[in-house]
PDB file of N, CA and C in Angstrom:
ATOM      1  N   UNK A   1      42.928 -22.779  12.582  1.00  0.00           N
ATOM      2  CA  UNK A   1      41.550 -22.712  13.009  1.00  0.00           C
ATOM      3  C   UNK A   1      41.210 -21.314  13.521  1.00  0.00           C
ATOM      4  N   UNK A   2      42.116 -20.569  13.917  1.00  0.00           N
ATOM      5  CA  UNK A   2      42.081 -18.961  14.699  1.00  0.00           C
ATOM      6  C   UNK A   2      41.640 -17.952  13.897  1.00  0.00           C
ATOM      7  N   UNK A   3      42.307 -18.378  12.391  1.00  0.00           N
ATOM      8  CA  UNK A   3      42.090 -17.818  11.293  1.00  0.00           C
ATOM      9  C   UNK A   3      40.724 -17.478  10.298  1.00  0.00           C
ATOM     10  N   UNK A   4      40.309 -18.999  10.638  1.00  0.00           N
ATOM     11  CA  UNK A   4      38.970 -19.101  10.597  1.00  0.00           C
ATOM     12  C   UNK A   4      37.677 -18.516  10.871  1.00  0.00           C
ATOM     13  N   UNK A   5      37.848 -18.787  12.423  1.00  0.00           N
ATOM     14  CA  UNK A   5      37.286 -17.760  13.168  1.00  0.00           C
ATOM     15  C   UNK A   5      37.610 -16.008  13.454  1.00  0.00           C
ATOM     16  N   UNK A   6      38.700 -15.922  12.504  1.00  0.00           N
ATOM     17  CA  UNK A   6      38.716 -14.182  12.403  1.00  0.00           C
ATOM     18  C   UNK A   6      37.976 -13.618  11.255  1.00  0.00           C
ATOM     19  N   UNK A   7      38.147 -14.738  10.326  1.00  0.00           N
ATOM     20  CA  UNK A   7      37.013 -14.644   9.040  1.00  0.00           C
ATOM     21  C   UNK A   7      35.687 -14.310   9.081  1.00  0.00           C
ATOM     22  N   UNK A   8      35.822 -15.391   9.800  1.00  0.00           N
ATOM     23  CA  UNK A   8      33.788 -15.508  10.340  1.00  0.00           C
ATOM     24  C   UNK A   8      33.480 -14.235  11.167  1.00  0.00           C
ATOM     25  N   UNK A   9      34.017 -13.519  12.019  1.00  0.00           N
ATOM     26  CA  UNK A   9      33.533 -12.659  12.462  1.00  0.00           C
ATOM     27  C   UNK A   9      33.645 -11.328  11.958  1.00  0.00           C
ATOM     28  N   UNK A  10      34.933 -10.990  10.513  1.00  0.00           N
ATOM     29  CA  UNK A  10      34.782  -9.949  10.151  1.00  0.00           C
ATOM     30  C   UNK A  10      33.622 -10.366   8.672  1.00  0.00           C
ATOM     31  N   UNK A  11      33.260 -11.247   8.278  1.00  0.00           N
ATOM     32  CA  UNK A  11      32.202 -11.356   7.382  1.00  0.00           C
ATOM     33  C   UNK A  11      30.751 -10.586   8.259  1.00  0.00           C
ATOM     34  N   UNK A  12      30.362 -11.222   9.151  1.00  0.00           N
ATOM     35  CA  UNK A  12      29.541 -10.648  10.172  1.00  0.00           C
ATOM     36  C   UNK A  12      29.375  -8.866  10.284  1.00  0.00           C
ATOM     37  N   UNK A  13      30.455  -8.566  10.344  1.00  0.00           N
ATOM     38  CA  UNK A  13      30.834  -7.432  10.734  1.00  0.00           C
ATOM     39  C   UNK A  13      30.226  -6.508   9.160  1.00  0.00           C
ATOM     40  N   UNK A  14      30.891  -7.456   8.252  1.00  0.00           N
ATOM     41  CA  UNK A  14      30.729  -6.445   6.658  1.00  0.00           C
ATOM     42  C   UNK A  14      29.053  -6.615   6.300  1.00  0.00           C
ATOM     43  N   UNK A  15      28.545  -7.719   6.528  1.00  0.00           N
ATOM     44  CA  UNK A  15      27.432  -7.864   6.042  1.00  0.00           C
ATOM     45  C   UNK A  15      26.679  -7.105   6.511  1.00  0.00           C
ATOM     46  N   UNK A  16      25.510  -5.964   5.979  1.00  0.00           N
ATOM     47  CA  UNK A  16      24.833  -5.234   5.821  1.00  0.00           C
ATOM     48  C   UNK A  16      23.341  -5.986   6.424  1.00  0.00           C
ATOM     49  N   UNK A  17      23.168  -7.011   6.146  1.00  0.00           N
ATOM     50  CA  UNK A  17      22.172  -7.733   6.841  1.00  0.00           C
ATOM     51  C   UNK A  17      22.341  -8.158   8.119  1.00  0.00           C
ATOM     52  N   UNK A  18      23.488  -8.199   8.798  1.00  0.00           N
ATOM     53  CA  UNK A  18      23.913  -8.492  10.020  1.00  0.00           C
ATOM     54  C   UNK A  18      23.440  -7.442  11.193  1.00  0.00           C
ATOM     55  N   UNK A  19      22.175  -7.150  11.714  1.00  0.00           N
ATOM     56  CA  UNK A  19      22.200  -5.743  12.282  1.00  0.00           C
ATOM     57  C   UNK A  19      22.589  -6.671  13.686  1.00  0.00           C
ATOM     58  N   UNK A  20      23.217  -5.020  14.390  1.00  0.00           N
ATOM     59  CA  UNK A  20      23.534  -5.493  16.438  1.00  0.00           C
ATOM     60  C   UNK A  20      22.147  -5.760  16.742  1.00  0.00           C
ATOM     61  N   UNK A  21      21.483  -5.901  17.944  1.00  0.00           N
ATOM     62  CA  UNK A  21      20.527  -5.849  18.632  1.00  0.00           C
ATOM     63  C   UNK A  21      20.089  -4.564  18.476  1.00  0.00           C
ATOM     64  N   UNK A  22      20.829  -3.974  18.976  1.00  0.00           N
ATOM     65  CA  UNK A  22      20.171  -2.464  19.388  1.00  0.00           C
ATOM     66  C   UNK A  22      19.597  -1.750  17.997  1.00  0.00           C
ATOM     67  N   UNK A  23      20.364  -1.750  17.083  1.00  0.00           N
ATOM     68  CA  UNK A  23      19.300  -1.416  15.446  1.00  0.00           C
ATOM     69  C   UNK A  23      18.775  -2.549  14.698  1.00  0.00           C
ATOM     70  N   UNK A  24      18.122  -3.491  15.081  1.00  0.00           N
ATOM     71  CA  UNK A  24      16.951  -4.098  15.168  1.00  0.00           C
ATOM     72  C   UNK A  24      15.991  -3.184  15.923  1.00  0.00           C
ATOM     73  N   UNK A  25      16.065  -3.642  16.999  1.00  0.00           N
ATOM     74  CA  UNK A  25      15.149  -3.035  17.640  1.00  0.00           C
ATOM     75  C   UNK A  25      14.950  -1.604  17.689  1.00  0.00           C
ATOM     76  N   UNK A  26      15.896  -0.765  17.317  1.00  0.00           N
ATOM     77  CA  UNK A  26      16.007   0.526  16.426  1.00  0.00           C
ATOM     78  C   UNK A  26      14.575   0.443  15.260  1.00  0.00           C
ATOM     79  N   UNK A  27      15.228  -0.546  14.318  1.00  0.00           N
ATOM     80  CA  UNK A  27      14.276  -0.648  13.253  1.00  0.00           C
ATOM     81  C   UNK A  27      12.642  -0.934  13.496  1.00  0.00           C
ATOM     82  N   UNK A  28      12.835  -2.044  14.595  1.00  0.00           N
ATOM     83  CA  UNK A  28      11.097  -2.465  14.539  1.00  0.00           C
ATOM     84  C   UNK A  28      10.629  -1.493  15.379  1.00  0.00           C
ATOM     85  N   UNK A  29      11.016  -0.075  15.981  1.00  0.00           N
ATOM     86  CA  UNK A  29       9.719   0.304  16.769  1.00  0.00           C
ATOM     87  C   UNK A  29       9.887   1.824  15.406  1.00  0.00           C
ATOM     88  N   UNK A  30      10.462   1.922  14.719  1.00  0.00           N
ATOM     89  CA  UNK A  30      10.297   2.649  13.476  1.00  0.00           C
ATOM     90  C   UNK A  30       9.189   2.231  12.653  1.00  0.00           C
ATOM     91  N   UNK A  31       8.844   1.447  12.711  1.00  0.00           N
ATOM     92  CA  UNK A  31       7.822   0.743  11.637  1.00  0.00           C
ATOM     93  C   UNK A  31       6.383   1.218  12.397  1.00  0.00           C
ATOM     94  N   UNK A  32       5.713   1.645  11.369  1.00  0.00           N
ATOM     95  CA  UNK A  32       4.471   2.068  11.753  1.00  0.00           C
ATOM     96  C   UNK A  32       3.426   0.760  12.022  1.00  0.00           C
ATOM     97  N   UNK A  33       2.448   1.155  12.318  1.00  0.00           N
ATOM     98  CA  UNK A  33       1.440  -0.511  12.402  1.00  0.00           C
ATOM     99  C   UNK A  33       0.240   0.047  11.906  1.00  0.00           C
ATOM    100  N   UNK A  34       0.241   1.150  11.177  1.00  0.00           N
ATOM    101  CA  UNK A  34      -0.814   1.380   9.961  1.00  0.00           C
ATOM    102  C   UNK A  34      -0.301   0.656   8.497  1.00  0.00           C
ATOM    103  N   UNK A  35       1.357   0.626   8.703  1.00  0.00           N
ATOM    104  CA  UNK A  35       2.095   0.263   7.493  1.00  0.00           C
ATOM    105  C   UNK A  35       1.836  -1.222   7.404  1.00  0.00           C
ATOM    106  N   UNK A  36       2.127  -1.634   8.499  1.00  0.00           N
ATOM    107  CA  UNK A  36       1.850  -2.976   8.631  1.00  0.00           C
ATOM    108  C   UNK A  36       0.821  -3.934   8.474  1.00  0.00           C
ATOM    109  N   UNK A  37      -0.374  -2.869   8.919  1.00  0.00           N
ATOM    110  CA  UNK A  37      -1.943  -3.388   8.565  1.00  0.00           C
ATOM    111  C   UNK A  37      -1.858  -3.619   7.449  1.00  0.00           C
ATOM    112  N   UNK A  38      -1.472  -2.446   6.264  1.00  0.00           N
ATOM    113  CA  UNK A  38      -2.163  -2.265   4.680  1.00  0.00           C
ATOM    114  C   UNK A  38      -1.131  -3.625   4.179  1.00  0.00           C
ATOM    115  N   UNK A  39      -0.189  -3.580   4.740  1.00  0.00           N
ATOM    116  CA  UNK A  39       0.741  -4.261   4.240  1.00  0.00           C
ATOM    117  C   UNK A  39       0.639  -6.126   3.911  1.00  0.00           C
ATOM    118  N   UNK A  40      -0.534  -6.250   5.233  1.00  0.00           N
ATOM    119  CA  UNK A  40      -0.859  -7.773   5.771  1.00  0.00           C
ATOM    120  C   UNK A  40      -2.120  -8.177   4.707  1.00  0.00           C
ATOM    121  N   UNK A  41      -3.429  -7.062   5.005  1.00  0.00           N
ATOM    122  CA  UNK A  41      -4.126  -6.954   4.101  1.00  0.00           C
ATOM    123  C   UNK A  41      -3.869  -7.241   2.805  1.00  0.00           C
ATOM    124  N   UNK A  42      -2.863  -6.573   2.270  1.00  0.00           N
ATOM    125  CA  UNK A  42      -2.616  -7.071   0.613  1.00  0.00           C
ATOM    126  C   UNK A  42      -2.142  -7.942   0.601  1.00  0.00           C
ATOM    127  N   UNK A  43      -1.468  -8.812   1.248  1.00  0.00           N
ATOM    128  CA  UNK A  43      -0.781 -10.252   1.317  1.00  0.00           C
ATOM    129  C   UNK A  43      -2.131 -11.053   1.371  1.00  0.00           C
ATOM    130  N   UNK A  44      -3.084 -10.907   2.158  1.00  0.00           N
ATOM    131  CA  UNK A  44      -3.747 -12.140   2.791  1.00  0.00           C
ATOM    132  C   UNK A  44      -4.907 -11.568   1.313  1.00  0.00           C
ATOM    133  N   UNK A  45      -5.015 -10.867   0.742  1.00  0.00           N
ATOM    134  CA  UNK A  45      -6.500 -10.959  -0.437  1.00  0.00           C
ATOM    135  C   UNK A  45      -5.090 -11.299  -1.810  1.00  0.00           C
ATOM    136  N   UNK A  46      -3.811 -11.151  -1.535  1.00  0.00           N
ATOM    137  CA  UNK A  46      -3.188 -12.316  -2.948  1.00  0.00           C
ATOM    138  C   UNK A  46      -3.170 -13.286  -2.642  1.00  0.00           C
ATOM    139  N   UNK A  47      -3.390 -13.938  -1.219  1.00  0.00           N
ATOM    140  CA  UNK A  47      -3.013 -15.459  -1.165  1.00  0.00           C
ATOM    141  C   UNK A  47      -4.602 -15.653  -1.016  1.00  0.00           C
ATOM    142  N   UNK A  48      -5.638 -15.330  -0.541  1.00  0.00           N
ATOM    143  CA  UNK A  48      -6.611 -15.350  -1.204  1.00  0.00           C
ATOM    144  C   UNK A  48      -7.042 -15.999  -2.520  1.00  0.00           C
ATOM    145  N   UNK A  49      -6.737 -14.836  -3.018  1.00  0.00           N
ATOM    146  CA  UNK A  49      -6.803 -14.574  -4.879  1.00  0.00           C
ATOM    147  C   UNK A  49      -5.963 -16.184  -5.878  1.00  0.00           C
ATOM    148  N   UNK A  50      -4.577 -16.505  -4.918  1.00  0.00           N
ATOM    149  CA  UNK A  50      -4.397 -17.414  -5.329  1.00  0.00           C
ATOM    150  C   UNK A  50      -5.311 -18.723  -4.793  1.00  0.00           C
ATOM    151  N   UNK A  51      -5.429 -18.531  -3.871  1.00  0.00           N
ATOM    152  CA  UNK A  51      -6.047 -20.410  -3.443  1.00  0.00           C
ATOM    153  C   UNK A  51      -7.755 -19.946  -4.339  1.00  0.00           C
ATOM    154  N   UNK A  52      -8.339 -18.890  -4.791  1.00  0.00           N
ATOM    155  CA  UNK A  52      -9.506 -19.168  -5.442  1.00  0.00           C
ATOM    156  C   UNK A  52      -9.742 -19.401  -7.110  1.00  0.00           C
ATOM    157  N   UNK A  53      -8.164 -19.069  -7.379  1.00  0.00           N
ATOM    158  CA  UNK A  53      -7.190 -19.054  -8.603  1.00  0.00           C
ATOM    159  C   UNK A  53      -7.000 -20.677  -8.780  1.00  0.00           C
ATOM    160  N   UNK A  54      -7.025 -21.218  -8.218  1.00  0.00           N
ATOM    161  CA  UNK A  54      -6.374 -23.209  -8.182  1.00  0.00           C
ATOM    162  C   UNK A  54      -7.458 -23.884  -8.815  1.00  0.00           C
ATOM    163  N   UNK A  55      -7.474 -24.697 -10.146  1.00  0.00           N
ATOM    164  CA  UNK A  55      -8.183 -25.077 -10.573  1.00  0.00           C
ATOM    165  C   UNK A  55      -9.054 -25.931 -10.042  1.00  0.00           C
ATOM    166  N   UNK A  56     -10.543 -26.040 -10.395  1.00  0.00           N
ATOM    167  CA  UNK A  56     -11.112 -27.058  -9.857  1.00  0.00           C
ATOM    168  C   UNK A  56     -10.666 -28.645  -9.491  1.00  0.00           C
ATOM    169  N   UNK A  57     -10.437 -29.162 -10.903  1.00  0.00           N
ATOM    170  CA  UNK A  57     -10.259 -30.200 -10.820  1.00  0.00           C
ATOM    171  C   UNK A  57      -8.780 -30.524  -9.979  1.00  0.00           C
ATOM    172  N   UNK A  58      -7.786 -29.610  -9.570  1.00  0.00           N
ATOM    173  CA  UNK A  58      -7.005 -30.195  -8.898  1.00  0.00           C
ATOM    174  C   UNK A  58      -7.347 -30.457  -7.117  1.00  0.00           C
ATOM    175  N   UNK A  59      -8.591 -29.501  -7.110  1.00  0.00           N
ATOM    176  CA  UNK A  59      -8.889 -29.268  -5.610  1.00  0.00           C
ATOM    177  C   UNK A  59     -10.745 -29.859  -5.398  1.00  0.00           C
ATOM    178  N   UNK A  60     -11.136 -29.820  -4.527  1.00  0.00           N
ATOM    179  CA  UNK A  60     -12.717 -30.343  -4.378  1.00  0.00           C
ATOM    180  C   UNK A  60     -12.963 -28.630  -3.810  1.00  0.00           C
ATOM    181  N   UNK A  61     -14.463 -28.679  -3.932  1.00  0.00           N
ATOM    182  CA  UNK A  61     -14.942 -27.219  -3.064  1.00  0.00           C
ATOM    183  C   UNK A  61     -14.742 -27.374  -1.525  1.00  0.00           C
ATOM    184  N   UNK A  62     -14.642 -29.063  -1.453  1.00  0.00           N
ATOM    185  CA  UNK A  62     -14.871 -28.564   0.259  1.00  0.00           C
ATOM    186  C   UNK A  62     -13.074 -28.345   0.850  1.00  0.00           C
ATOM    187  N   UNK A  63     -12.028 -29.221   0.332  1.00  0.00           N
ATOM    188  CA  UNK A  63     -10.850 -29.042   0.197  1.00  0.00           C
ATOM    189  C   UNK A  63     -10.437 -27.631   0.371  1.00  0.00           C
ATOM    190  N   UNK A  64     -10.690 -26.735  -0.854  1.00  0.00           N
ATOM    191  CA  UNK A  64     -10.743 -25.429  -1.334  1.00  0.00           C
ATOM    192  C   UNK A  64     -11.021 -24.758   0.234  1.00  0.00           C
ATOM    193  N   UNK A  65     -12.268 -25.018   0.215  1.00  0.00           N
ATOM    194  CA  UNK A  65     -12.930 -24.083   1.404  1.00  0.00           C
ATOM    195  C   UNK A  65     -11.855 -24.296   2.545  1.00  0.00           C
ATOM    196  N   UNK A  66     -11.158 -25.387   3.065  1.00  0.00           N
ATOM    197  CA  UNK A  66     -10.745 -25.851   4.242  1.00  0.00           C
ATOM    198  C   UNK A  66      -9.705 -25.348   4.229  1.00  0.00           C
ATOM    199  N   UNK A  67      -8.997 -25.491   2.663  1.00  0.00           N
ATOM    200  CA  UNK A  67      -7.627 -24.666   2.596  1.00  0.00           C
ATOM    201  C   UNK A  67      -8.030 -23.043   2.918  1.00  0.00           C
ATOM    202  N   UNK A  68      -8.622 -22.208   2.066  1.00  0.00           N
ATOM    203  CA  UNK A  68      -8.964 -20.933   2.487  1.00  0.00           C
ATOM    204  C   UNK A  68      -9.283 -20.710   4.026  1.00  0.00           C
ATOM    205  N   UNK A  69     -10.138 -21.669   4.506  1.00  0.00           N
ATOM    206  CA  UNK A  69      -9.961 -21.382   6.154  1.00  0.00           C
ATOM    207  C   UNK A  69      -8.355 -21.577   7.209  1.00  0.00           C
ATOM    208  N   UNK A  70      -7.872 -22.373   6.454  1.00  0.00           N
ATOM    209  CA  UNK A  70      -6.752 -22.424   7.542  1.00  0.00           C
ATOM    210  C   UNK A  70      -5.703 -21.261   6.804  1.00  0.00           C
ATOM    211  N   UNK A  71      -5.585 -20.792   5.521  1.00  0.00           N
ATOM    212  CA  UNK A  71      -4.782 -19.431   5.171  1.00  0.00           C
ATOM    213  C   UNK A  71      -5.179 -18.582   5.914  1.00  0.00           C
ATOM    214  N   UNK A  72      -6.800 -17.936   6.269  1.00  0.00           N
ATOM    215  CA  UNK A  72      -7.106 -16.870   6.592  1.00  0.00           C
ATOM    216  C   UNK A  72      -6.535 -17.045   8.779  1.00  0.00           C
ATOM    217  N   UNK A  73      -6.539 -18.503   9.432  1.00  0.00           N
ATOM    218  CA  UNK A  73      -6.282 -18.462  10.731  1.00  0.00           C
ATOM    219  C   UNK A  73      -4.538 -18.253  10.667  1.00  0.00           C
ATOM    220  N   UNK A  74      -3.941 -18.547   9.670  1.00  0.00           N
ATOM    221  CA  UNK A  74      -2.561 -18.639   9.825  1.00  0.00           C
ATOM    222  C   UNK A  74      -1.751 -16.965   9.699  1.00  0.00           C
ATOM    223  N   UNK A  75      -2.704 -16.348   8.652  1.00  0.00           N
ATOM    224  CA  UNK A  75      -2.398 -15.145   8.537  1.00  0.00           C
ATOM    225  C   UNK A  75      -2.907 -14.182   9.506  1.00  0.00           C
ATOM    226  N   UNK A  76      -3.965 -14.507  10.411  1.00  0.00           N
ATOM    227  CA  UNK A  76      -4.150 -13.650  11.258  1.00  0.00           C
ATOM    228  C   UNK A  76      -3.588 -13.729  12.571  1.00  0.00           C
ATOM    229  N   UNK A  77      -2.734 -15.361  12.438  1.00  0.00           N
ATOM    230  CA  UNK A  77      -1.757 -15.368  14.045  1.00  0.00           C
ATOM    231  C   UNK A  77      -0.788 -14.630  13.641  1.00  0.00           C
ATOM    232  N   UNK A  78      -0.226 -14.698  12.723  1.00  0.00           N
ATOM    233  CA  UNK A  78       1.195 -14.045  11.867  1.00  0.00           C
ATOM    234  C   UNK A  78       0.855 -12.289  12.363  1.00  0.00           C
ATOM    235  N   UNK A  79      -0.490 -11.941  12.160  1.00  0.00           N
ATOM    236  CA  UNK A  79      -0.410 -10.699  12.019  1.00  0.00           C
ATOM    237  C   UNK A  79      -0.397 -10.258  13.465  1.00  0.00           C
ATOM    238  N   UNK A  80      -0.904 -11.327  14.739  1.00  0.00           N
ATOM    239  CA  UNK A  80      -0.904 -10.921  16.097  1.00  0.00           C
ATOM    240  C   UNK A  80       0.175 -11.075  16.717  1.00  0.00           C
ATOM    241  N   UNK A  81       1.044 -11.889  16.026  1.00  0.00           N
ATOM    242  CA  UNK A  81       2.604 -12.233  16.623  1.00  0.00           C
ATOM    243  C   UNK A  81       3.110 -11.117  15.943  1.00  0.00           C
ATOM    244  N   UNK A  82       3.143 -10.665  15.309  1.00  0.00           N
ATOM    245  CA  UNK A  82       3.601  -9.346  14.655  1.00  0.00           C
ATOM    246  C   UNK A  82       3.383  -7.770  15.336  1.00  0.00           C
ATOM    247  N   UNK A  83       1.791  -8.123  15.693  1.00  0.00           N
ATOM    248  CA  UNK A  83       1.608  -7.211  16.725  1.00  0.00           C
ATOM    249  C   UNK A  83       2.415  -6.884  18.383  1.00  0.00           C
ATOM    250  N   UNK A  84       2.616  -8.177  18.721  1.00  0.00           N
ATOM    251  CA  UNK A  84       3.040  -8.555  19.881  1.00  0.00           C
ATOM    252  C   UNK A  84       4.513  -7.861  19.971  1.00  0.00           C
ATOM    253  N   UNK A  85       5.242  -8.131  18.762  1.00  0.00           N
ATOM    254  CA  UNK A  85       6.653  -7.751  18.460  1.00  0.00           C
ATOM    255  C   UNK A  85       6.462  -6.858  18.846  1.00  0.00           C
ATOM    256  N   UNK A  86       6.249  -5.669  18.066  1.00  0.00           N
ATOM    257  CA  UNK A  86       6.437  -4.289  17.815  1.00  0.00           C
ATOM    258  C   UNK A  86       5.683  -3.922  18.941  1.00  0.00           C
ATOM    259  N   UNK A  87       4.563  -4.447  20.163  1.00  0.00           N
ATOM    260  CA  UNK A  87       4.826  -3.730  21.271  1.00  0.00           C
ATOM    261  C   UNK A  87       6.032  -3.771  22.434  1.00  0.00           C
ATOM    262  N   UNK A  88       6.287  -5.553  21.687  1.00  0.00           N
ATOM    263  CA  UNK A  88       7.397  -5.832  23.094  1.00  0.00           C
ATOM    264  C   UNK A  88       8.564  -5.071  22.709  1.00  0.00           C
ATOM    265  N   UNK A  89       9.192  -4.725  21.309  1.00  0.00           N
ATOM    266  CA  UNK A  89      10.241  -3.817  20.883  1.00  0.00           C
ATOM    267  C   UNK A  89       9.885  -2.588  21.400  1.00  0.00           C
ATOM    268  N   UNK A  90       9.650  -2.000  21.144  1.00  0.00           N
ATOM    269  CA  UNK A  90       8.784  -0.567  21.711  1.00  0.00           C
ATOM    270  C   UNK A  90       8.901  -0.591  23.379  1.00  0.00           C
ATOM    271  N   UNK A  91       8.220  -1.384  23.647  1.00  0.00           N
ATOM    272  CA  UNK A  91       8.761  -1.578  25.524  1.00  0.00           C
ATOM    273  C   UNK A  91      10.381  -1.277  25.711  1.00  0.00           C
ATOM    274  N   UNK A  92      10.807  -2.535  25.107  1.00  0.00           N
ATOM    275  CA  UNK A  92      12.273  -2.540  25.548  1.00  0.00           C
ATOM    276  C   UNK A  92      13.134  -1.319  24.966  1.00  0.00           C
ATOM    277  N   UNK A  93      12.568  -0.657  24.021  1.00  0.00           N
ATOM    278  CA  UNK A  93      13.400   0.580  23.554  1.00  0.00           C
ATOM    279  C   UNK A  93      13.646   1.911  24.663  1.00  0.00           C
ATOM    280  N   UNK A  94      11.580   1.920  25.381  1.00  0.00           N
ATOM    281  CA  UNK A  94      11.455   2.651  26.349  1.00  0.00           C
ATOM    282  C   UNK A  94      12.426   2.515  27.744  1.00  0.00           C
ATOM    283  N   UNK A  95      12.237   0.996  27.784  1.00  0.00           N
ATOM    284  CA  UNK A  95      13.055   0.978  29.720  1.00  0.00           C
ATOM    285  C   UNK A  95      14.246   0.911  29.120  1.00  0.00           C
ATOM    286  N   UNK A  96      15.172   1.362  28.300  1.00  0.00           N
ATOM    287  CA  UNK A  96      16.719   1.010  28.484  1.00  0.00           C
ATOM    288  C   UNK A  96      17.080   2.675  28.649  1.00  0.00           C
ATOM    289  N   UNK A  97      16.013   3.623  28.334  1.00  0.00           N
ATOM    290  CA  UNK A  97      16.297   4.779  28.801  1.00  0.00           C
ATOM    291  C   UNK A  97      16.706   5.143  30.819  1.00  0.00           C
ATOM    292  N   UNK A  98      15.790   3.732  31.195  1.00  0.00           N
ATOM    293  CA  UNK A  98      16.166   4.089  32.548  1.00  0.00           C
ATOM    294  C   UNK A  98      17.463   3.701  33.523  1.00  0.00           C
TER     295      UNK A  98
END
């Protein structure tokens, strides 16, 4: 079982997707939030584009409409929890200097 668990933690170790804490949060206060705007924007006019893309007959107009309203509230919490991140990363990058 020891063995096991030496596995598991040097897989961890190799994987490239595995970041520490500290380059995470490295990474997210690197990220611009102009990048992020254009970035949200083109997501939310393709998912758009798709729900006005869905044939009639599988959907009603008022359906349609209700779906397009709850894409456009879901994508704009996404984009404020997103916001929220990258100030609270940004904070915590600042005070560990002290």
């Amino acid at each position: 079982m020891a063995e096991s668990d030496d596995e598991d933690s040097s897989t961890l170790t190799q994987n490239p997707a595995n970041k520490s804490r500290s380059e995470a949060v490295e990474t997210m206060s690197k990220t611009e939030a102009e990048d992020f705007i254009k970035t949200a924007i083109t997501i939310q006019a393709d998912a758009l584009k798709f729900i006005d893309g869905i044939p009639s007959r599988t959907f009603s107009k008022e359906n349609r409409n209700s779906f397009r309203e709850n894409m456009i509230n879901f994508m704009s919490l996404v984009a404020r929890q997103n916001a929220v991140l990258q100030l609270f990363m940004g904070s915590c990058t600042k005070k560990t200097s002290y």
